[in-house]
N, C-alpha and C. Protein backbone atom coordinates (compact mmCIF):
# COMPACT_ATOMS: atom_id res chain seq x y z
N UNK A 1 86.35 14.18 -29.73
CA UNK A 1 86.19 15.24 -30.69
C UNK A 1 86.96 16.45 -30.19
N UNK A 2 87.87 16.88 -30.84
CA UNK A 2 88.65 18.16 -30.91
C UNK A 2 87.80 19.51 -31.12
N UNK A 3 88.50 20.60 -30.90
CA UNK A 3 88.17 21.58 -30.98
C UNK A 3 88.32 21.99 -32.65
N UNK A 4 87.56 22.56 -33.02
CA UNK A 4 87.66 22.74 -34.32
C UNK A 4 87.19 24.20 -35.24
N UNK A 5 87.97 25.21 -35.47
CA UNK A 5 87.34 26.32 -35.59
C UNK A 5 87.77 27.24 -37.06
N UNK A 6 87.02 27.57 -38.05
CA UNK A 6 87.08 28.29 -39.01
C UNK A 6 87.64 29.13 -39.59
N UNK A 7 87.69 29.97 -38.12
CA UNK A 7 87.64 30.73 -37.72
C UNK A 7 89.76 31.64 -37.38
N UNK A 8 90.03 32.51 -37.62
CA UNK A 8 91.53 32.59 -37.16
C UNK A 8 91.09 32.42 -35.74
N UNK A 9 92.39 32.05 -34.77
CA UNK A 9 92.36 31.77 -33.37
C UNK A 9 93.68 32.39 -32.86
N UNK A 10 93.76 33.26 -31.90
CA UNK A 10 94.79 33.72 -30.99
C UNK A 10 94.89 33.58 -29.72
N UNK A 11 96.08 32.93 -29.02
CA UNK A 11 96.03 32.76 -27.61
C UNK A 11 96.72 34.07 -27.37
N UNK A 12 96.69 34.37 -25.85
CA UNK A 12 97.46 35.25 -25.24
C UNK A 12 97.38 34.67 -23.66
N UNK A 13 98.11 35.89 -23.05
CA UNK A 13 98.09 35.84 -21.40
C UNK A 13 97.19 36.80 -21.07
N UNK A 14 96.68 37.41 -21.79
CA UNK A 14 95.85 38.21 -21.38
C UNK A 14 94.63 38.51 -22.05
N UNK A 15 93.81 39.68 -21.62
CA UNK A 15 92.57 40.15 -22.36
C UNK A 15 91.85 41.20 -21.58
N UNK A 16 91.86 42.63 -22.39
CA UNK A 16 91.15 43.85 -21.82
C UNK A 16 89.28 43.81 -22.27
N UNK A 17 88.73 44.15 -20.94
CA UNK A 17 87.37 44.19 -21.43
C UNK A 17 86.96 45.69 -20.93
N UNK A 18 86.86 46.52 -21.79
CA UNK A 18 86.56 47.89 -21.28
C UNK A 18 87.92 48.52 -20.91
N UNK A 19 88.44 49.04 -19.81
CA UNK A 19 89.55 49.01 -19.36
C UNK A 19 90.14 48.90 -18.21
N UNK A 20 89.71 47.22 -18.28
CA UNK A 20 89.67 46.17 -17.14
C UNK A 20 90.54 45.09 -17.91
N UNK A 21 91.63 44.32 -17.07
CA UNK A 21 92.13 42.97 -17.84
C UNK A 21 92.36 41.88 -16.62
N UNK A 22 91.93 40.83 -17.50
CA UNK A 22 92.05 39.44 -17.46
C UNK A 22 93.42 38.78 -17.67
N UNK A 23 94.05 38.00 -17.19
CA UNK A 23 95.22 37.49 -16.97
C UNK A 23 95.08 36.11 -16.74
N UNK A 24 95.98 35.01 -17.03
CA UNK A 24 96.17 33.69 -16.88
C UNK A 24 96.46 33.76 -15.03
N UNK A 25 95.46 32.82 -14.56
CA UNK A 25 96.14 32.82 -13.17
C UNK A 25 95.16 33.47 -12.35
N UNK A 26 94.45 34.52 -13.33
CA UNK A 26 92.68 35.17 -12.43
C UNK A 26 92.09 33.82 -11.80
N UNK A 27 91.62 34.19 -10.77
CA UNK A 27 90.37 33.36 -10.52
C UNK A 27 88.90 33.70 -11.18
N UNK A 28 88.11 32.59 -10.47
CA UNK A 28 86.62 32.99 -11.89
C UNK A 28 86.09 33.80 -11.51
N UNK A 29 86.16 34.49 -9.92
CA UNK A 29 85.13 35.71 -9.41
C UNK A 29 85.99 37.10 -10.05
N UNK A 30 87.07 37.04 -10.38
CA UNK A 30 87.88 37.80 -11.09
C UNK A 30 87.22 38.66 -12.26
N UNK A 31 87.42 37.50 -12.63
CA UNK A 31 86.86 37.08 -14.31
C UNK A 31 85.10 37.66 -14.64
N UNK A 32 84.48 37.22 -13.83
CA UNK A 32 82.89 38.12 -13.60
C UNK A 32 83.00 39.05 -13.31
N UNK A 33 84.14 39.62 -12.24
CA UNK A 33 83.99 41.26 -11.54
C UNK A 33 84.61 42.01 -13.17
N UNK A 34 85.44 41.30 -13.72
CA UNK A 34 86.07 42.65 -15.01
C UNK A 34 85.15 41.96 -16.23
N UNK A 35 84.69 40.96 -16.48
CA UNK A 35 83.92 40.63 -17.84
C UNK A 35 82.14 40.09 -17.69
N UNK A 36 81.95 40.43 -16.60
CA UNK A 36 80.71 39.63 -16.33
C UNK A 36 80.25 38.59 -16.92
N UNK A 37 79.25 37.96 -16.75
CA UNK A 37 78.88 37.05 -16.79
C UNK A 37 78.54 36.32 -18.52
N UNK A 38 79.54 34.98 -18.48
CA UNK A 38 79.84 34.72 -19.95
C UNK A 38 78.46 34.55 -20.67
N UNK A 39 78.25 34.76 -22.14
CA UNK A 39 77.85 34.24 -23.45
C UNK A 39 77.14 32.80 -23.06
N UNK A 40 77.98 32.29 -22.44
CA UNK A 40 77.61 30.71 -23.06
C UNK A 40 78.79 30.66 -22.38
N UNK A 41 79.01 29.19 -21.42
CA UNK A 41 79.95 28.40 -20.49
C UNK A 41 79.52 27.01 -21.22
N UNK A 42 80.53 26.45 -21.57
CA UNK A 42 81.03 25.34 -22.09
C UNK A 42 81.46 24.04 -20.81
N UNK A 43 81.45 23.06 -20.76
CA UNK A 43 82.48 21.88 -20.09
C UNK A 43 83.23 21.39 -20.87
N UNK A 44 84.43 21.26 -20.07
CA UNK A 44 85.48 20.62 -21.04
C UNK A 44 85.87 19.46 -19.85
N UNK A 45 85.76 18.43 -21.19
CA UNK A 45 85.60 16.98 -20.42
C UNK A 45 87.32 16.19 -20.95
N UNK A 46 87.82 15.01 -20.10
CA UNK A 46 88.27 14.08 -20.82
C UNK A 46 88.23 13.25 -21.65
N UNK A 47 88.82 12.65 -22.13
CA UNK A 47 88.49 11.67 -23.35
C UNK A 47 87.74 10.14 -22.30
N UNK A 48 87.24 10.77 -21.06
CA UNK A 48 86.51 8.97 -20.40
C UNK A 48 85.47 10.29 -20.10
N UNK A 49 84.94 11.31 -19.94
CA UNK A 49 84.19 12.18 -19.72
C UNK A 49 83.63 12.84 -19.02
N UNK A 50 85.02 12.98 -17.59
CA UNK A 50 85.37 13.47 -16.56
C UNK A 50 85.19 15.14 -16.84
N UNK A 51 84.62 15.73 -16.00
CA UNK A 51 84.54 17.12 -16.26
C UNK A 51 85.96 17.49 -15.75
N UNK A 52 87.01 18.41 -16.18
CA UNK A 52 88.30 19.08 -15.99
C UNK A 52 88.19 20.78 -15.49
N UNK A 53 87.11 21.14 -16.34
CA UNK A 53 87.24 22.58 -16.55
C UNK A 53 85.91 23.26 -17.14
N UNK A 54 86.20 24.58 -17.70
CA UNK A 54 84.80 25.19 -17.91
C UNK A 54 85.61 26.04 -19.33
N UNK A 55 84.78 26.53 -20.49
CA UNK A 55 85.09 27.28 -21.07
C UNK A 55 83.95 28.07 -21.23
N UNK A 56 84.38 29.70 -20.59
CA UNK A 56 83.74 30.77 -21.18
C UNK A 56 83.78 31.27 -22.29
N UNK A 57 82.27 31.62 -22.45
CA UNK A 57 82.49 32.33 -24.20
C UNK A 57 81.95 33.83 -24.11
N UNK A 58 82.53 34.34 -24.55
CA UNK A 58 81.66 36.08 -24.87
C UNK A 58 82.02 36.81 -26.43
N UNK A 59 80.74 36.30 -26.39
CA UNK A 59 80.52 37.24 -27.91
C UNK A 59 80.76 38.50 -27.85
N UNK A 60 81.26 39.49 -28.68
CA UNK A 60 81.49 40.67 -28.67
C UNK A 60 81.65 41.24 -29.49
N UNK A 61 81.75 42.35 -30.22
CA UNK A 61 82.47 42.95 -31.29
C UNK A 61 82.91 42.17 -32.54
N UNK A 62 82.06 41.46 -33.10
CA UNK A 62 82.45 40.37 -33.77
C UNK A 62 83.96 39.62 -33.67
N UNK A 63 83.95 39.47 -32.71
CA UNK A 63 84.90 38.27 -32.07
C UNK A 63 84.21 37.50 -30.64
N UNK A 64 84.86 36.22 -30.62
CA UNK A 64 84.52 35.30 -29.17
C UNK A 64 86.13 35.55 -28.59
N UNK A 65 85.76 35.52 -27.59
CA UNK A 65 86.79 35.37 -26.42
C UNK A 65 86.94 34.14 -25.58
N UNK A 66 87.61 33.29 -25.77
CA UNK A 66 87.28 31.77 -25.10
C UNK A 66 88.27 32.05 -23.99
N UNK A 67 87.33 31.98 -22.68
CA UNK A 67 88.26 31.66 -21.33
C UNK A 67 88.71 30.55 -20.86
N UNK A 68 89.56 29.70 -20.64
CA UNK A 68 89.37 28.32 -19.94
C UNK A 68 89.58 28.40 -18.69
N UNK A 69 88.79 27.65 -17.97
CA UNK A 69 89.24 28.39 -16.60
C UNK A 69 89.39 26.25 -15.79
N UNK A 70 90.22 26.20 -15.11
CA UNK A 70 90.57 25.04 -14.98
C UNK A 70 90.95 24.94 -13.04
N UNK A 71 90.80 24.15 -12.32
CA UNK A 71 90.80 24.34 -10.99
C UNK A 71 90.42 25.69 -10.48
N UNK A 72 89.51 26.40 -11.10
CA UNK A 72 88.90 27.66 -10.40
C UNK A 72 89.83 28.60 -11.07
N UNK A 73 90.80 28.48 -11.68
CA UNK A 73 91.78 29.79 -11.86
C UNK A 73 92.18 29.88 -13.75
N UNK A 74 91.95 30.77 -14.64
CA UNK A 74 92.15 31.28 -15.96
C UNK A 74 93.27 30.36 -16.35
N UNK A 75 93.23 29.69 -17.11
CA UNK A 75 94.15 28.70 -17.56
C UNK A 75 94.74 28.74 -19.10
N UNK A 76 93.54 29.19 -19.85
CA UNK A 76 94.09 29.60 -21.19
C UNK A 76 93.08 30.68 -21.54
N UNK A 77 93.52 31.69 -22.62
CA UNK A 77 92.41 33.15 -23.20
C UNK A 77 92.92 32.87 -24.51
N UNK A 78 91.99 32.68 -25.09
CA UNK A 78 91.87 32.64 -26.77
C UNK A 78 91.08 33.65 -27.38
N UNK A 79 91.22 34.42 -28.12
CA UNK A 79 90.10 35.26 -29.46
C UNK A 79 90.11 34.67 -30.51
N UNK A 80 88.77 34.92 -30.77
CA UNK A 80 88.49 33.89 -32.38
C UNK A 80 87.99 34.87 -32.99
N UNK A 81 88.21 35.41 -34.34
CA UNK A 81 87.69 36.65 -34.78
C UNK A 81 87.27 36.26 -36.16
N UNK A 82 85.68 36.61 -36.70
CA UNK A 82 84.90 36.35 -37.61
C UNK A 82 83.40 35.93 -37.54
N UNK A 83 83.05 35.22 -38.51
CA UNK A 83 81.55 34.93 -38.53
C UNK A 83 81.41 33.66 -37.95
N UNK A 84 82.82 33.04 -37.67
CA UNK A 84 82.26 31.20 -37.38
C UNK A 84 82.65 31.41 -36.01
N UNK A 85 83.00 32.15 -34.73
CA UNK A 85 83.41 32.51 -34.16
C UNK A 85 82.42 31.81 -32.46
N UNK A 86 81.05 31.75 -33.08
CA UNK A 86 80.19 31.35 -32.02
C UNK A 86 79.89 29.75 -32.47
N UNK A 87 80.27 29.45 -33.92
CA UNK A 87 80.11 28.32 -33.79
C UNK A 87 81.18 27.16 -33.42
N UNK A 88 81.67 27.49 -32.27
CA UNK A 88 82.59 25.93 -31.79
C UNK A 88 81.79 24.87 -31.14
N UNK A 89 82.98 23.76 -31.12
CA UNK A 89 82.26 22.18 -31.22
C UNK A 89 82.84 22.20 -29.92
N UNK A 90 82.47 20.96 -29.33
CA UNK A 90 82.71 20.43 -27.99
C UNK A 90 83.81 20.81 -27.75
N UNK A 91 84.02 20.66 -26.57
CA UNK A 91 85.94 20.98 -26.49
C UNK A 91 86.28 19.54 -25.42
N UNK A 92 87.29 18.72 -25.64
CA UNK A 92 87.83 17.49 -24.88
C UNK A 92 89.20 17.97 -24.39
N UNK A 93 89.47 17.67 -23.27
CA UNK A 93 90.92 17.86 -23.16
C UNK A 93 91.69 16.43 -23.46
N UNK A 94 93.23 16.48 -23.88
CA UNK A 94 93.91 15.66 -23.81
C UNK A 94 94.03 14.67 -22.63
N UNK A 95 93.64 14.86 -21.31
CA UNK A 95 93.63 14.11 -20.82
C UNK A 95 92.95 14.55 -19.01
C-alpha cells in the first residue's frame, strides 16, 4: 500500500519551525532540538516488512509536516496542507 494523500503535497530540502530549520542530512537529535518531539512517528516498512525508516508527523497550523528520517539522518521533508493532512495511510518504501 502506497502513500496516498488528498491532500496538496510539497517536498523541499528544508523546513523552518519558529526560527529554527531543518535540512535533509539533519540527524534525528537535530530534528527534536529545532522541532521537538513529533505528532505521531510512523514506520516505514518494505514491501517483505522490513522496517527502513521512521516518518515524523507534526501537525501544525493547519498543515502536516512529514519528516522521513532514514539511517538516523532527514532523508525527505514534505508539507501537506489542508483538512486531510493528518489523515495518511501506511507508508511502504519501494524497496
Amino acid at each position: 500500500m502506497g502513500l496516498v494523500l488528498a491532500a496538496p503535497a510539497w517536498a523541499s530540502d528544508s523546513v523552518a519551525f519558529g526560527n529554527r530549520v531543518i535540512v535533509l542530512g539533519d540527524g534525528v537529535g537535530q530534528v527534536y532540538q529545532v522541532a521537538g518531539a513529533p505528532s505521531r512517528i510512523k514506520k516505514i516498512e518494505n514491501k517483505h516488512g522490513a522496517e527502513v525508516g521512521e516518518r515524523f508527523e507534526y501537525f501544525r497550523d493547519g498543515k502536516t509536516t512529514l519528516i522521513t528520517i532514514k539511517d538516523g539522518k532527514v532523508a525527505a521533508i514534505d508539507e501537506v496542507h489542508g483538512t486531510a493532512a493528518g489523515n495518511t495511510a501506511t507508508v511502504q518504501a519501494a524497496d
